[in-house]
PDB file of N, CA and C in Angstrom:
ATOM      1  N   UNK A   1     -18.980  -4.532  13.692  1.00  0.00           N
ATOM      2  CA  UNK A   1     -19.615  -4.310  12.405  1.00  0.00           C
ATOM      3  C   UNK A   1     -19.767  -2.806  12.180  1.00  0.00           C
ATOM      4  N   UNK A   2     -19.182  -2.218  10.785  1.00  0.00           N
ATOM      5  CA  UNK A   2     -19.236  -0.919  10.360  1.00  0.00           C
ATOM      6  C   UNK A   2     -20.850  -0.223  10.242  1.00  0.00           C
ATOM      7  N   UNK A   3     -21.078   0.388  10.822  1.00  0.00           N
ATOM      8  CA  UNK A   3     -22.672   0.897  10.367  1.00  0.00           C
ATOM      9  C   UNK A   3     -22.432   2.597   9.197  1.00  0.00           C
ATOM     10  N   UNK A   4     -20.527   2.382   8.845  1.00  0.00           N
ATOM     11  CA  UNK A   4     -20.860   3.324   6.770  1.00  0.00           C
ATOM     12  C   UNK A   4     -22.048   2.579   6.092  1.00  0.00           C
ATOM     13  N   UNK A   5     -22.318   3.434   5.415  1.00  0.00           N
ATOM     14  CA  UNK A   5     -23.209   3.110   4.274  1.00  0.00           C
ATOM     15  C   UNK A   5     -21.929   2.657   3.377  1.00  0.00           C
ATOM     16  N   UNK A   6     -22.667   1.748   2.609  1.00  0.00           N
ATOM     17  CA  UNK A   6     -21.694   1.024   1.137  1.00  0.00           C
ATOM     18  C   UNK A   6     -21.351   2.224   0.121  1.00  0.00           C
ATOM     19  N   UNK A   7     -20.322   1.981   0.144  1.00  0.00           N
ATOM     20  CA  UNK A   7     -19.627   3.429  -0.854  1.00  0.00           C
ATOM     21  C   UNK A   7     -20.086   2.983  -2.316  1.00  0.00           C
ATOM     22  N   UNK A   8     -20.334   4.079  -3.265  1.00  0.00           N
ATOM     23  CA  UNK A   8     -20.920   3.778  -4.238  1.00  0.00           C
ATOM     24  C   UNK A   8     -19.867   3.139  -5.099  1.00  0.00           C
ATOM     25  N   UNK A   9     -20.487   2.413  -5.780  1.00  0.00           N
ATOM     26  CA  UNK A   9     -19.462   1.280  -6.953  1.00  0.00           C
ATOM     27  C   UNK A   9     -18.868   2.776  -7.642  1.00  0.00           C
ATOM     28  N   UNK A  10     -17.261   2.562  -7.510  1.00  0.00           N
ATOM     29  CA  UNK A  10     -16.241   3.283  -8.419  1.00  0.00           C
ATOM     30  C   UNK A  10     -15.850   3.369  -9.485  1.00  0.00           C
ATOM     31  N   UNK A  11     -15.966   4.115 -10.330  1.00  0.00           N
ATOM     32  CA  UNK A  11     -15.481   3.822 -11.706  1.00  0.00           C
ATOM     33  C   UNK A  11     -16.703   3.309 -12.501  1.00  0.00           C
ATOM     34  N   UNK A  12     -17.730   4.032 -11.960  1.00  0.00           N
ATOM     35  CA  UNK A  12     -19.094   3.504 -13.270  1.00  0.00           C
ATOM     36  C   UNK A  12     -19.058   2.451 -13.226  1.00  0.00           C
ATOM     37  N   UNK A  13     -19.051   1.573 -12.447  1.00  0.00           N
ATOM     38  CA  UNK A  13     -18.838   0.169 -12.409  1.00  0.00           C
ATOM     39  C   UNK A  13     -17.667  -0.475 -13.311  1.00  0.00           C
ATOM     40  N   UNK A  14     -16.846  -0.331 -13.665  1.00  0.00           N
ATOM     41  CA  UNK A  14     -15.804  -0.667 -14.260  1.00  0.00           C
ATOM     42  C   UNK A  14     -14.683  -1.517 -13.285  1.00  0.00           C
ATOM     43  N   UNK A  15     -14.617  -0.966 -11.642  1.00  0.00           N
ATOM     44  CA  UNK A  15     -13.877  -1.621 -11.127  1.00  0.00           C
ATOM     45  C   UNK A  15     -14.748  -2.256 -10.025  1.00  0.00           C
ATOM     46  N   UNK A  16     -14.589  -2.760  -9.279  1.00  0.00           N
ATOM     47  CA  UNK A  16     -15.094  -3.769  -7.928  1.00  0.00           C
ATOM     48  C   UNK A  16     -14.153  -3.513  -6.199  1.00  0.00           C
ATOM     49  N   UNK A  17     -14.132  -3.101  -5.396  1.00  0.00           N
ATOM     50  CA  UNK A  17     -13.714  -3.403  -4.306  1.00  0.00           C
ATOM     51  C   UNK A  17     -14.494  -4.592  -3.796  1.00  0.00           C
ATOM     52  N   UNK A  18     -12.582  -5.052  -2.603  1.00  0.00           N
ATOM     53  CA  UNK A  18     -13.124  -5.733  -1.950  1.00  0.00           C
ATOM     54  C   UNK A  18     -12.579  -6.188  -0.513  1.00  0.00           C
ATOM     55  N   UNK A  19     -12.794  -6.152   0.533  1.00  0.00           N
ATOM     56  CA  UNK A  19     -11.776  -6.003   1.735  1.00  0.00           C
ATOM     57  C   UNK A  19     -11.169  -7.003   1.940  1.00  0.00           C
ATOM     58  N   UNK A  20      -9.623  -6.855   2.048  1.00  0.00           N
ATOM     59  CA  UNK A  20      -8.807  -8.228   2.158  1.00  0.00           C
ATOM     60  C   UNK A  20      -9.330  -9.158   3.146  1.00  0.00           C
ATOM     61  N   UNK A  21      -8.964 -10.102   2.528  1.00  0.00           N
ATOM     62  CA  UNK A  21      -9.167 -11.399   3.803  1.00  0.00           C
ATOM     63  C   UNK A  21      -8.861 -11.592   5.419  1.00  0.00           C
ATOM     64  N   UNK A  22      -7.407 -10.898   5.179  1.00  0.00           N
ATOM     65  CA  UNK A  22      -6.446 -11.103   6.503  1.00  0.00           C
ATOM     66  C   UNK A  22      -7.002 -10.143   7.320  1.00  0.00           C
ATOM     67  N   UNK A  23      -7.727  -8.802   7.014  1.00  0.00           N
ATOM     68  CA  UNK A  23      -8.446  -8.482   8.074  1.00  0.00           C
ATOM     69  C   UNK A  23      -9.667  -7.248   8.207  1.00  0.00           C
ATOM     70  N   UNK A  24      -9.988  -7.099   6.147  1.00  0.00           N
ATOM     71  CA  UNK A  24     -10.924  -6.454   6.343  1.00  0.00           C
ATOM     72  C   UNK A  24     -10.675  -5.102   6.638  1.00  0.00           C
ATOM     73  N   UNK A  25      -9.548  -4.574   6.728  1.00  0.00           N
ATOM     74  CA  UNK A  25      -9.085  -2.819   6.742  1.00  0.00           C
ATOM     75  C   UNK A  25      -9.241  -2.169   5.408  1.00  0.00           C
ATOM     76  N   UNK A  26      -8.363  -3.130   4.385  1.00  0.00           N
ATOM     77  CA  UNK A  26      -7.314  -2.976   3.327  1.00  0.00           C
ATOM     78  C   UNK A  26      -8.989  -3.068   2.376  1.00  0.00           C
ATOM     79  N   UNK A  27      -8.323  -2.641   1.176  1.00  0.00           N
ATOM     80  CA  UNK A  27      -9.408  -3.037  -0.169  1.00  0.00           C
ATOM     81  C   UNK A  27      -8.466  -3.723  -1.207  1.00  0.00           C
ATOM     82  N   UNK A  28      -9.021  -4.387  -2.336  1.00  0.00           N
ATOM     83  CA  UNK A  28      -8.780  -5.125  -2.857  1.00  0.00           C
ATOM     84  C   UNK A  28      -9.476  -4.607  -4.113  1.00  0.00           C
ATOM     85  N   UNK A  29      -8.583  -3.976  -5.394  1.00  0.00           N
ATOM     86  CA  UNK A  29      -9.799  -3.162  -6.060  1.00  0.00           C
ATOM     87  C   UNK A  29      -9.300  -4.338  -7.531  1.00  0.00           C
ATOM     88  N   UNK A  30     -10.382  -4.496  -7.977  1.00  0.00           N
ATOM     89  CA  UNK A  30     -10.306  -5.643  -9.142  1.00  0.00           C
ATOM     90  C   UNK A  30     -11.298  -5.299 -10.099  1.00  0.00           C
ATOM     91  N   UNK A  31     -10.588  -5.137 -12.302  1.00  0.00           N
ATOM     92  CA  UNK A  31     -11.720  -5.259 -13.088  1.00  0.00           C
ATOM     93  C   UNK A  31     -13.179  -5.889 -12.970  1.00  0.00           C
ATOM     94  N   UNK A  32     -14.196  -5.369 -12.798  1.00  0.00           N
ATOM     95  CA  UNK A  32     -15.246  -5.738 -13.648  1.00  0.00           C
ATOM     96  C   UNK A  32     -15.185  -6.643 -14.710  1.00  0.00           C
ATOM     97  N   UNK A  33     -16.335  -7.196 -15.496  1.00  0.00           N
ATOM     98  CA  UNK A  33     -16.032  -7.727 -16.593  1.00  0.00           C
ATOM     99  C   UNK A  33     -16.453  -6.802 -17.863  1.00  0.00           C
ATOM    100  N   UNK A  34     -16.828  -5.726 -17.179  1.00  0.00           N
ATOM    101  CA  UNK A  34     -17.380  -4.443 -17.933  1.00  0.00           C
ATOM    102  C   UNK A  34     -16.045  -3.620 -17.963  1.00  0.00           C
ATOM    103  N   UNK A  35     -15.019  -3.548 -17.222  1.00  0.00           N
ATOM    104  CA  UNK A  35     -13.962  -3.182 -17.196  1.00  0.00           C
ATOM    105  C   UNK A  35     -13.112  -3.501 -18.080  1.00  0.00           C
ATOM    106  N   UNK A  36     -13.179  -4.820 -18.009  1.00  0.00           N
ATOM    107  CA  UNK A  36     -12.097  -5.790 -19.046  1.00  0.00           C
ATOM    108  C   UNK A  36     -12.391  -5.646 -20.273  1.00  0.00           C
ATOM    109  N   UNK A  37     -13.835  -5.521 -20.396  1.00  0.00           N
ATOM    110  CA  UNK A  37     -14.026  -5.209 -21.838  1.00  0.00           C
ATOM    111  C   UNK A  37     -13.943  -4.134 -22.488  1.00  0.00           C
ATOM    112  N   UNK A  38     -13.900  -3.125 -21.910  1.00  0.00           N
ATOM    113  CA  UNK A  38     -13.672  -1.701 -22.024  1.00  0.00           C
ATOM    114  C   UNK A  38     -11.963  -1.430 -22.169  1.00  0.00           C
ATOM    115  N   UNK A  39     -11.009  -2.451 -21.881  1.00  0.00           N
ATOM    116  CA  UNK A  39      -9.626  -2.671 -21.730  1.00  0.00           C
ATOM    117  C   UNK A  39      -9.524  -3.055 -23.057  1.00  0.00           C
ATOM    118  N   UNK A  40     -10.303  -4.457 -23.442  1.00  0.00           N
ATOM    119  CA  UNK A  40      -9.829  -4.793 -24.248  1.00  0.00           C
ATOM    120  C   UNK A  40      -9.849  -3.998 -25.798  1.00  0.00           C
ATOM    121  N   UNK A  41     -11.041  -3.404 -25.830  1.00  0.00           N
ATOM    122  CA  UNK A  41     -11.739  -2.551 -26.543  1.00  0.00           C
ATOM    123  C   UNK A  41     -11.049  -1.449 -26.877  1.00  0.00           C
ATOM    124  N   UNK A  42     -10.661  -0.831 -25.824  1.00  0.00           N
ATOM    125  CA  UNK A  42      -9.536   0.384 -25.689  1.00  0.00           C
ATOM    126  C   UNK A  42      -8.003   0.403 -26.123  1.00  0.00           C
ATOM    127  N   UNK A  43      -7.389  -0.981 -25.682  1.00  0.00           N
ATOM    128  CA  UNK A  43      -6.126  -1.102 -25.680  1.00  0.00           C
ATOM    129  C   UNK A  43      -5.478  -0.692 -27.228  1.00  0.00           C
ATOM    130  N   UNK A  44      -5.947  -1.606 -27.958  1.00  0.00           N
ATOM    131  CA  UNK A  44      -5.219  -1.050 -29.979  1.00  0.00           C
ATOM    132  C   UNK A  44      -5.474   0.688 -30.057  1.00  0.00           C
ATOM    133  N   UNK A  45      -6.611   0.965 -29.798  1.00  0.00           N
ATOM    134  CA  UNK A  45      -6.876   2.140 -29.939  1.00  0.00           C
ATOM    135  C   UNK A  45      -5.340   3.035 -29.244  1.00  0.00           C
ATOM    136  N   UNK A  46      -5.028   2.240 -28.042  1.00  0.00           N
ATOM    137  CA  UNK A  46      -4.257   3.110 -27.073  1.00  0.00           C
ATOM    138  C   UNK A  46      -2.309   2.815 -27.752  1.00  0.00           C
ATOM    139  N   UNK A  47      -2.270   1.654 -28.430  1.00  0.00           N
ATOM    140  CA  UNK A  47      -1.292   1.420 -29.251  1.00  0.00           C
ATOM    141  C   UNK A  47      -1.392   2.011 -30.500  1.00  0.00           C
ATOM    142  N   UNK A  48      -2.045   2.431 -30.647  1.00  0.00           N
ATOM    143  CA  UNK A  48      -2.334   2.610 -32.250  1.00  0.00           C
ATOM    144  C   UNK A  48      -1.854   4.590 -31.969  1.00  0.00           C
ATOM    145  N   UNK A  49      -2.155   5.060 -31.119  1.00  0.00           N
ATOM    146  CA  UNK A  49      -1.726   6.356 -30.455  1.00  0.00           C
ATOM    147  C   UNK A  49      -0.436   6.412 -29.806  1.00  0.00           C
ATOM    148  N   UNK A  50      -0.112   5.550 -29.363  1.00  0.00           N
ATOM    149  CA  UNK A  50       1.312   5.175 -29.053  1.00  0.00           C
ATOM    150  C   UNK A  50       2.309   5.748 -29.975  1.00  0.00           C
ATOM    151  N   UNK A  51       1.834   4.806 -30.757  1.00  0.00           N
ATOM    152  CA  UNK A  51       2.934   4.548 -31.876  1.00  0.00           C
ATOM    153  C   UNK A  51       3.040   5.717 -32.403  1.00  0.00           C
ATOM    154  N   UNK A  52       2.082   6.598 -32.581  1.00  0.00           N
ATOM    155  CA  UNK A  52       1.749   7.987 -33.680  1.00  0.00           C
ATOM    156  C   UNK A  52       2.778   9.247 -32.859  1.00  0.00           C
ATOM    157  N   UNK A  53       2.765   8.949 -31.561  1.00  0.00           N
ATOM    158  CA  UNK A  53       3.231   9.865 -31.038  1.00  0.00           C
ATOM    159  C   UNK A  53       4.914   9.694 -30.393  1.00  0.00           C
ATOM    160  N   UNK A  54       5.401   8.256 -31.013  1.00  0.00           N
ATOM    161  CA  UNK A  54       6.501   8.018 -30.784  1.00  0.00           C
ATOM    162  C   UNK A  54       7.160   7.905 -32.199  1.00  0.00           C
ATOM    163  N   UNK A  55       6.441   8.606 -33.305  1.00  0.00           N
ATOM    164  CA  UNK A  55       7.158   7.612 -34.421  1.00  0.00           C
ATOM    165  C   UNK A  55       8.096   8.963 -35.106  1.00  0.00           C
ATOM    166  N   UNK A  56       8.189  10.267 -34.158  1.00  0.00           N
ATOM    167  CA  UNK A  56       9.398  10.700 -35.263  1.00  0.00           C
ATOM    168  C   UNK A  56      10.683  10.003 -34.268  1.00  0.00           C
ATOM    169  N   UNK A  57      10.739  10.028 -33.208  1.00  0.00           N
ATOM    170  CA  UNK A  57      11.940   8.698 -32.494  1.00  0.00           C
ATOM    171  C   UNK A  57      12.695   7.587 -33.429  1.00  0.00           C
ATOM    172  N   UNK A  58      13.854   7.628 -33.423  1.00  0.00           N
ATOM    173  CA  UNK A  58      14.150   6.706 -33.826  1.00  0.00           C
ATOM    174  C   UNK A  58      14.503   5.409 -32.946  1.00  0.00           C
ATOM    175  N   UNK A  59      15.170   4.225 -32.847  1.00  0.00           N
ATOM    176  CA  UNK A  59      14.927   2.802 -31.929  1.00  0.00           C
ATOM    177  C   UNK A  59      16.173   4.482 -30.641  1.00  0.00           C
ATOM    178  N   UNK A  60      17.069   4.786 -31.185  1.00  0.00           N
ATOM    179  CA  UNK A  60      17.595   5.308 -29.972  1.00  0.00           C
ATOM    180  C   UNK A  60      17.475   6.088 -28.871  1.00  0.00           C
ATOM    181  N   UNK A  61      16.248   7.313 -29.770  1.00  0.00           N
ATOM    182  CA  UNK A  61      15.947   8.078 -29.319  1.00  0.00           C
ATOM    183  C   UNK A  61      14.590   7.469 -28.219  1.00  0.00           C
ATOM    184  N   UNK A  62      14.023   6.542 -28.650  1.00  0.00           N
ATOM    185  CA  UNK A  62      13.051   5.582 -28.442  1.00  0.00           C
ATOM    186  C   UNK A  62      13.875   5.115 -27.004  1.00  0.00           C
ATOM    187  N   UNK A  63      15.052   4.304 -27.112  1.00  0.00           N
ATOM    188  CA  UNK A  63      15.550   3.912 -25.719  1.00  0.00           C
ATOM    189  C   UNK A  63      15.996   5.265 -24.974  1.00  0.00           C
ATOM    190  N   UNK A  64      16.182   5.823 -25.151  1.00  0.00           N
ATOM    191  CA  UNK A  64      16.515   7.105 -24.421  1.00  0.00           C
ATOM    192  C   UNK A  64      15.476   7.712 -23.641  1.00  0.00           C
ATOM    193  N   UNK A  65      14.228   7.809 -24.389  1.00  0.00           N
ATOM    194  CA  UNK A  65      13.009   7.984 -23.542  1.00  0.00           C
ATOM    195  C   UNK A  65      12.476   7.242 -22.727  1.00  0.00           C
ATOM    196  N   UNK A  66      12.843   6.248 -23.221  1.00  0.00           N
ATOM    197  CA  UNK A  66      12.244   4.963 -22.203  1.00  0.00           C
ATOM    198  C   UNK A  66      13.469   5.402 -20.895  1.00  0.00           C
ATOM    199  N   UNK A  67      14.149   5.140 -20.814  1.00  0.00           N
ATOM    200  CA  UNK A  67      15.491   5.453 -19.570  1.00  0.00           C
ATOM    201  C   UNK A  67      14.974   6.554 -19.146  1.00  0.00           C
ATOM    202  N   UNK A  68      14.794   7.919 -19.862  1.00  0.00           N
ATOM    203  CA  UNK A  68      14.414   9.066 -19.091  1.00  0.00           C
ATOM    204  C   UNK A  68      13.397   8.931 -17.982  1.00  0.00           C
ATOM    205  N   UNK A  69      12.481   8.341 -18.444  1.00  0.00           N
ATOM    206  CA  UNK A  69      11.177   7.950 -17.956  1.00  0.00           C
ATOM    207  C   UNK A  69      10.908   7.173 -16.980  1.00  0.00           C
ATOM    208  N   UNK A  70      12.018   5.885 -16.623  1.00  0.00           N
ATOM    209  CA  UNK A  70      12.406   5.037 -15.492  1.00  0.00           C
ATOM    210  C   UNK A  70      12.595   5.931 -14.423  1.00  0.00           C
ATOM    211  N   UNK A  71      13.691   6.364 -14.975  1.00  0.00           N
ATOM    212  CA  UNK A  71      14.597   7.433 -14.057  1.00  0.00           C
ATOM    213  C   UNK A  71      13.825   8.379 -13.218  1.00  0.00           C
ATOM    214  N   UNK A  72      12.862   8.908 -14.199  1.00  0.00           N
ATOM    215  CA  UNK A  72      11.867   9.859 -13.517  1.00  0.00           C
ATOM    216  C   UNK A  72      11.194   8.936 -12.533  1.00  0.00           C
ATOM    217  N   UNK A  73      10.147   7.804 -13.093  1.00  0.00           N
ATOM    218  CA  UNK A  73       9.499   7.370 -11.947  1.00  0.00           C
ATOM    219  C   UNK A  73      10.191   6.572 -10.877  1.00  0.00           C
ATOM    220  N   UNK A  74      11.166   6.080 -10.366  1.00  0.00           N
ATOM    221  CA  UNK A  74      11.870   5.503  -9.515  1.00  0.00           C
ATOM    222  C   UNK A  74      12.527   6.952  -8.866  1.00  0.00           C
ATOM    223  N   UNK A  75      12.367   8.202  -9.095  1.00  0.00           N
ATOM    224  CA  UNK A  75      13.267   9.379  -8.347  1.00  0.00           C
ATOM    225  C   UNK A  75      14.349   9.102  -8.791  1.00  0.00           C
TER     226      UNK A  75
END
């Protein structure tokens, strides 16, 4: 048995840890329901900015960025 003190809840409480099953090393980090709502709440807002900042793109230039952007995160 660990004698850490409990690490303080992360993320303003927004997210939850929790140590895997199989053996208690690992964490397991999962929304809140204060989280989710803050997701849901957020998300149009976050499309709605999306869009503003993709819209001199046209559909090609649009797939082109998208590919650039793969490319980048896969190395």
């Amino acid at each position: 048995m660990s004698r850490t003190p409990a690490a303080p809840t992360p993320a303003g409480g927004l997210v939850a840890r929790h140590p895997l099953a199989e053996d208690g090393r690992g964490r397991v980090v999962t929304l809140t329901q204060s989280g989710r709502t803050l997701i849901d709440e957020m998300y149009p807002v976050h499309l709605t900015t999306e869009e503003a900042l993709l819209a001199p793109l046209d559909a090609a230039e649009r797939a082109q960025l998208e590919a650039l952007l793969i490319k980048l995160a896969i190395g």
